[in-house]
Protein backbone atom coordinates (compact mmCIF):
# COMPACT_ATOMS: atom_id res chain seq x y z
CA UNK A 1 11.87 -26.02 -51.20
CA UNK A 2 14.90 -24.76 -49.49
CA UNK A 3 13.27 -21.66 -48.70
CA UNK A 4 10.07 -22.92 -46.99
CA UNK A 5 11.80 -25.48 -45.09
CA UNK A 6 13.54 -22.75 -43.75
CA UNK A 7 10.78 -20.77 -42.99
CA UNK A 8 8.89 -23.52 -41.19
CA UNK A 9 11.72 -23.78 -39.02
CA UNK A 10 12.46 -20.05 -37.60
CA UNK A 11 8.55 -18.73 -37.48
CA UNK A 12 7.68 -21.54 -34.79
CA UNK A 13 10.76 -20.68 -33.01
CA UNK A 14 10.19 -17.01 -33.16
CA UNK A 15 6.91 -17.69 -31.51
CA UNK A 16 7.99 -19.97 -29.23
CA UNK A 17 10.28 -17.68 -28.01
CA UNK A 18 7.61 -14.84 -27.68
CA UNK A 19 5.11 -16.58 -26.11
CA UNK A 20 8.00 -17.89 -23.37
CA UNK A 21 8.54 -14.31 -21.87
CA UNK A 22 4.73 -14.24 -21.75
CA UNK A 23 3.12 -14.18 -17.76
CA UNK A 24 0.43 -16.82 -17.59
CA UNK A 25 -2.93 -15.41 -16.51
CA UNK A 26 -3.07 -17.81 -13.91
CA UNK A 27 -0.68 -15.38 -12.17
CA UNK A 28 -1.86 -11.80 -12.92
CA UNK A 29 -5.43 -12.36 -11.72
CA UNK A 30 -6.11 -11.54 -8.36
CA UNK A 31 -7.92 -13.64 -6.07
CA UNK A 32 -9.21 -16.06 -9.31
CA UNK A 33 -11.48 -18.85 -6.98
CA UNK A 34 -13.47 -15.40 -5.78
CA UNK A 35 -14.75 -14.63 -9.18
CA UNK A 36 -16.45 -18.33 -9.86
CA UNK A 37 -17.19 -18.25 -6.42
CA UNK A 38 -20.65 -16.86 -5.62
CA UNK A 39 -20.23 -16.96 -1.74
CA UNK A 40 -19.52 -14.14 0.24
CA UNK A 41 -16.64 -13.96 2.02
CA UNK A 42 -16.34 -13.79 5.95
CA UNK A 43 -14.28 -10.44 5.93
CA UNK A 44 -12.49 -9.96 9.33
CA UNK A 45 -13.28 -6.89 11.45
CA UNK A 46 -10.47 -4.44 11.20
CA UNK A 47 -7.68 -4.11 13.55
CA UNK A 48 -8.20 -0.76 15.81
CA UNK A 49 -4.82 1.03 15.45
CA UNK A 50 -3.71 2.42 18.52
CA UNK A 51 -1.37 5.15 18.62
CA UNK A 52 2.75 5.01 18.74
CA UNK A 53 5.25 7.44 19.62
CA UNK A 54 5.27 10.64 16.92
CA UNK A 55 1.87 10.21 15.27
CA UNK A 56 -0.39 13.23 15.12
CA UNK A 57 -3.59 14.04 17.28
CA UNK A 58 -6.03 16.45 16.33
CA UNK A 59 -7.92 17.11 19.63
CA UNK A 60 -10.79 19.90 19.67
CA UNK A 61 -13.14 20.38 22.88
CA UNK A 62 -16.06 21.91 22.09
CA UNK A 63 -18.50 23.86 24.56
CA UNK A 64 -20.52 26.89 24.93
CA UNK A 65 -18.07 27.82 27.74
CA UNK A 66 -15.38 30.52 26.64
CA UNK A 67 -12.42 28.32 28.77
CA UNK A 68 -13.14 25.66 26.13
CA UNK A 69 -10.68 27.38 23.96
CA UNK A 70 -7.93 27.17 26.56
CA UNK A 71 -8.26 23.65 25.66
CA UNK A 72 -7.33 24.22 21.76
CA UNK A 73 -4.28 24.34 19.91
CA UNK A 74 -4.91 28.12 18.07
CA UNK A 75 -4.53 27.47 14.27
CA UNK A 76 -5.63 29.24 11.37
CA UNK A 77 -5.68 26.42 9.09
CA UNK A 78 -8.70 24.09 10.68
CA UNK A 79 -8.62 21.33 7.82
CA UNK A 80 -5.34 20.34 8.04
CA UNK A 81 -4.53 19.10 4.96
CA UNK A 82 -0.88 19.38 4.30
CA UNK A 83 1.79 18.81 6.41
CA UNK A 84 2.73 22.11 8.15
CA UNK A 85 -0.91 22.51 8.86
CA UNK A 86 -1.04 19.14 10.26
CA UNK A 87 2.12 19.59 12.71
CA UNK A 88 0.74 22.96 13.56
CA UNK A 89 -2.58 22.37 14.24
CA UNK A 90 -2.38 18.87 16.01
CA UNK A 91 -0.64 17.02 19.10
CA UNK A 92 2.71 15.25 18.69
CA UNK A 93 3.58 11.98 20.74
CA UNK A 94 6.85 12.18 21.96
CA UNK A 95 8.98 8.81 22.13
CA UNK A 96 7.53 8.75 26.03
CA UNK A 97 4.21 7.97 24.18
CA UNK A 98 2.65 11.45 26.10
CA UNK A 99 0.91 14.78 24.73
CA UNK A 100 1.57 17.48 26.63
CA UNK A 101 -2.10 18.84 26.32
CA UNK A 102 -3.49 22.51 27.67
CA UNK A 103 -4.10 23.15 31.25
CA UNK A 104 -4.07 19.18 31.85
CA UNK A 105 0.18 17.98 31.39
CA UNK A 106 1.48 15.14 30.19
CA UNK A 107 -0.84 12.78 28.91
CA UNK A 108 -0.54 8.90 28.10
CA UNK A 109 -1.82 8.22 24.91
CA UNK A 110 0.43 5.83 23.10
CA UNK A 111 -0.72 1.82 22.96
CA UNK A 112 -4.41 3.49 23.32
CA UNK A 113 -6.99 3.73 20.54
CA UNK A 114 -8.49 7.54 19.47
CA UNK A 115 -11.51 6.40 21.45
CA UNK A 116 -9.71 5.21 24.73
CA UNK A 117 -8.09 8.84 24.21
CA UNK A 118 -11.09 10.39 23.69
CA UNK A 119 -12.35 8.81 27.12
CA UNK A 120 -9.37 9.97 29.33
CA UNK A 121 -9.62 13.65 27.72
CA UNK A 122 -12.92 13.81 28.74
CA UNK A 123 -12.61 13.04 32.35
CA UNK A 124 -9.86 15.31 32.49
CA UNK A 125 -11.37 18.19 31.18
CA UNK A 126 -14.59 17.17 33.40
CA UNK A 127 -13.03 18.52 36.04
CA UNK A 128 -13.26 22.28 34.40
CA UNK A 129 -16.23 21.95 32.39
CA UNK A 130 -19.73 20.97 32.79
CA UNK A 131 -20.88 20.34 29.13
CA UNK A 132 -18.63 19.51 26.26
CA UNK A 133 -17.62 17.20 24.05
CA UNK A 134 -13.90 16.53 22.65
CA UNK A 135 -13.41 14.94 19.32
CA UNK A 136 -9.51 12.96 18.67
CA UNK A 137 -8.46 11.84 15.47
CA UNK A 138 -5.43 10.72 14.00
CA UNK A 139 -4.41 12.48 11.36
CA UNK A 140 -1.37 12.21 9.91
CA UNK A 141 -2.24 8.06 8.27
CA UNK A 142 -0.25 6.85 5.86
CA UNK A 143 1.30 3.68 4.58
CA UNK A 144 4.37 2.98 2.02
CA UNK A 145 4.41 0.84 -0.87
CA UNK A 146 7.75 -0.71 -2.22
CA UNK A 147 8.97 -2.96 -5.01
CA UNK A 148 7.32 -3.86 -8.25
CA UNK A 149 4.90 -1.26 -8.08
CA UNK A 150 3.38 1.22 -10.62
CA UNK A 151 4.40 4.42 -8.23
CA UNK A 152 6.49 3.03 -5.11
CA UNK A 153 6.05 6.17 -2.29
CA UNK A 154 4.51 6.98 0.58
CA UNK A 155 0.89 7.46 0.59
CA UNK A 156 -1.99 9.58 3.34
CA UNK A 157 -5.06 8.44 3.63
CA UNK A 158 -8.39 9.71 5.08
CA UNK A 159 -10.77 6.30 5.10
CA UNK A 160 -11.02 4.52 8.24
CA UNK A 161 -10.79 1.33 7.03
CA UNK A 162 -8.35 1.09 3.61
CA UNK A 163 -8.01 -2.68 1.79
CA UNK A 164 -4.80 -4.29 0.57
CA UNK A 165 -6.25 -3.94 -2.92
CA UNK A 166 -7.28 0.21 -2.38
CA UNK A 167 -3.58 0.44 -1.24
CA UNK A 168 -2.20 -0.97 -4.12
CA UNK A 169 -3.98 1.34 -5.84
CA UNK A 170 -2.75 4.09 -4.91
CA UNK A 171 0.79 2.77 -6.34
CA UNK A 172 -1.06 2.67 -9.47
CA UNK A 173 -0.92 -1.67 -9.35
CA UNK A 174 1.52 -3.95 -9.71
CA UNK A 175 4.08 -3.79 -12.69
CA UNK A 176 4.01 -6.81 -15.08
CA UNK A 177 7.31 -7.96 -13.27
CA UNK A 178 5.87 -8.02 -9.86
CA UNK A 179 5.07 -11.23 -7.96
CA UNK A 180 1.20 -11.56 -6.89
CA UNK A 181 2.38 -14.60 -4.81
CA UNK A 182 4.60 -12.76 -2.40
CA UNK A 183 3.69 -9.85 -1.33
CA UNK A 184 4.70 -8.20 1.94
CA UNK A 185 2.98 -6.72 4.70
CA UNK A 186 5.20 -5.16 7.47
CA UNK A 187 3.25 -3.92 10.38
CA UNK A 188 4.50 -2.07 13.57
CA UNK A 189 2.55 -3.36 17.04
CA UNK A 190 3.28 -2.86 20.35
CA UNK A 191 5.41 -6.42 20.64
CA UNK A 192 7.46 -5.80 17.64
CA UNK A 193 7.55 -5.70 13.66
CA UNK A 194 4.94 -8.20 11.87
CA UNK A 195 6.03 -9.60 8.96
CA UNK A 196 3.75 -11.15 6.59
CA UNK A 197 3.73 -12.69 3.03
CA UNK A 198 0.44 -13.04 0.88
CA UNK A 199 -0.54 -14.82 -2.10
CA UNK A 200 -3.13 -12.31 -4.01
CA UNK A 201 -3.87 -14.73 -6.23
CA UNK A 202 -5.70 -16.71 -3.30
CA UNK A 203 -8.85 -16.56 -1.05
CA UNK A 204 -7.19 -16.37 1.65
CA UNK A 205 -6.21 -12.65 1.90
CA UNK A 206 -9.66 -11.64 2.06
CA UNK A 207 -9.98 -14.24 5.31
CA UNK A 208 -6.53 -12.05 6.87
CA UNK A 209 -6.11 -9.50 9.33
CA UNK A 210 -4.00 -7.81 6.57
CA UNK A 211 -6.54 -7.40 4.48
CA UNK A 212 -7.20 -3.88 5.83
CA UNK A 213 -4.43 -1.61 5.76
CA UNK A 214 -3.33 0.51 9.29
CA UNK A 215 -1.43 3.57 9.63
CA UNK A 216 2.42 3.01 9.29
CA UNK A 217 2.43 -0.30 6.83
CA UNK A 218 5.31 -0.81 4.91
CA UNK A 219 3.92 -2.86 1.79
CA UNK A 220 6.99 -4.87 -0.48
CA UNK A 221 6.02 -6.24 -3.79
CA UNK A 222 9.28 -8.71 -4.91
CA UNK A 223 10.08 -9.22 -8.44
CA UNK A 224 8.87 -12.17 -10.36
CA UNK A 225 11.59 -12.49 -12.03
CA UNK A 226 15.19 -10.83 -12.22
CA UNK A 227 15.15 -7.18 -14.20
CA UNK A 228 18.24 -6.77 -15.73
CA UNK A 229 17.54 -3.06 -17.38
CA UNK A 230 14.36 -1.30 -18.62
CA UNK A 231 11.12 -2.35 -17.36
CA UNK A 232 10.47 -2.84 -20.74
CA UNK A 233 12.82 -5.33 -21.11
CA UNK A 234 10.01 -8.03 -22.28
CA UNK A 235 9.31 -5.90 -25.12
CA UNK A 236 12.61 -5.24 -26.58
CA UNK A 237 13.45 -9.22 -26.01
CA UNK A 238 10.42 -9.99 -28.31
CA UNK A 239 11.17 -7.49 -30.89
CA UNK A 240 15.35 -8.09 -31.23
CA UNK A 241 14.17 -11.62 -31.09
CA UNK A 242 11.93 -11.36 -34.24
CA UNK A 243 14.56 -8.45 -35.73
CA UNK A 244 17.38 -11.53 -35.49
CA UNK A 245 15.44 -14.12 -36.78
CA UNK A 246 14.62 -11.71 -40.58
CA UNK A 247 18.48 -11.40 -40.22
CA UNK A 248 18.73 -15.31 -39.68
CA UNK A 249 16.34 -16.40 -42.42
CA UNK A 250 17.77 -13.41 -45.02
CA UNK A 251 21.36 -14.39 -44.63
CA UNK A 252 20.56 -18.40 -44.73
CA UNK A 253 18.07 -17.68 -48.06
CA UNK A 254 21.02 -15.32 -49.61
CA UNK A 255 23.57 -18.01 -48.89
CA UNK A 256 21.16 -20.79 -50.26
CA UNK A 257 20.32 -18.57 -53.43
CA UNK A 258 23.84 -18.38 -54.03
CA UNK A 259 24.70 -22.09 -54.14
């Protein structure tokens, strides 16, 4: 009697214990009122970026004229698609916000967008060539994740327009410890540093002008809850839990069995 009376009393708190270091699914679901929700959601047009001081512009004129290559930085490596082909193969902005571009000078380009660039090239260069056409794009993108993320690191990309969600993907997700009701966005703009804080767990991100990633965003995931070791820490909780509570009900039966 002894026995199951003891039993009846550890199992439940075992499981109790178990199922307290559980998440609820309430907050590991992302955007939950989207997927009962059949409406489509006004997504805002994304942000143009415009460029800063030391991004990277590939600019190529092309015409049948032979002084269109004048124009071109000489590379041998057209796709850049690493770094040293990148910085080799493409115009730096200095801190001035300038390019110092072939035959032309100095050239404004930062606080302007790759078309706006593209415009003031061209009537630059219309004043030595009859028929071309120049194409400007920024190439070295990239954004940074931080935090409670599956691989925190900087990250290039090539799409024009890249979601919060594609983003975190490229970190591989969010760990089990990190908080889907504060995360992060830091964005540089011509008046300053943005700082924002998002619930993913809400509508409202798609209804943002963070929903779309830009070129230089720093995104922070914070911790749901204070990480003491291993990320497996959960895991080894539940089991030493269990583990001390065999000890717990052996040592009570043995003591019992001996009275």
């Amino acid at each position: 009697m002894r026995k199951r009376l003891l039993a009846g009393l550890i199992i439940p708190v075992v499981i109790g214990i178990a199922f307290s270091s559980c998440t609820p699914l309430k907050d590991i679901v992302y955007i939950p009122e989207a997927v009962t929700d059949t409406t489509q959601a006004a997504l805002p047009q994304p942000d143009a970026y415009r460029i800063q001081p030391y991004d990277n512009l590939y600019i190529q004129v092309i015409s049948s004229d032979e002084f269109s290559m004048y124009f071109n930085i000489s590379t041998t490596d057209r796709y850049l698609n690493n770094d040293a082909a990148i910085e080799l193969g493409s115009y730096r902005v200095n801190k001035q916000g300038e390019i110092d571009f072939p035959y032309i000078g100095k050239v404004k380009v930062a606080g302007l967008t790759t078309e706006e660039i593209k415009e003031v090239v061209n009537d630059k260069i219309s004043e030595s060539l009859v028929e071309f056409s120049v194409v400007v794009k920024h190439v070295n993108r990239h954004f940074t994740l931080l935090g409670e993320v599956g691989s925190p690191g900087t990250y290039t990309f090539y799409k024009d327009y890249l979601t919060i969600f594609e983003a975190l993907g490229y970190g591989r997700d969010l760990t089990d410890f990190g908080n889907r009701h504060k995360v992060k966005i830091i964005r540089h703009t011509q008046k300053g540093k943005l700082i924002e804080t998002f619930d993913l767990t809400k509508n409202d991100i798609l209804s943002s002008n963070f929903y779309y990633i830009l070129p230089n965003d720093i995104i922070y995931v914070e911790p749901n809850t204070k990480v003491w070791g291993a990320k497996t820490l959960p895991f080894t909780a539940i089991l030493t839990t269990i583990n001390t509570a065999v000890l717990l009900y052996n040592a009570i039966n043995n003591a019992v069995g001996t009275n």
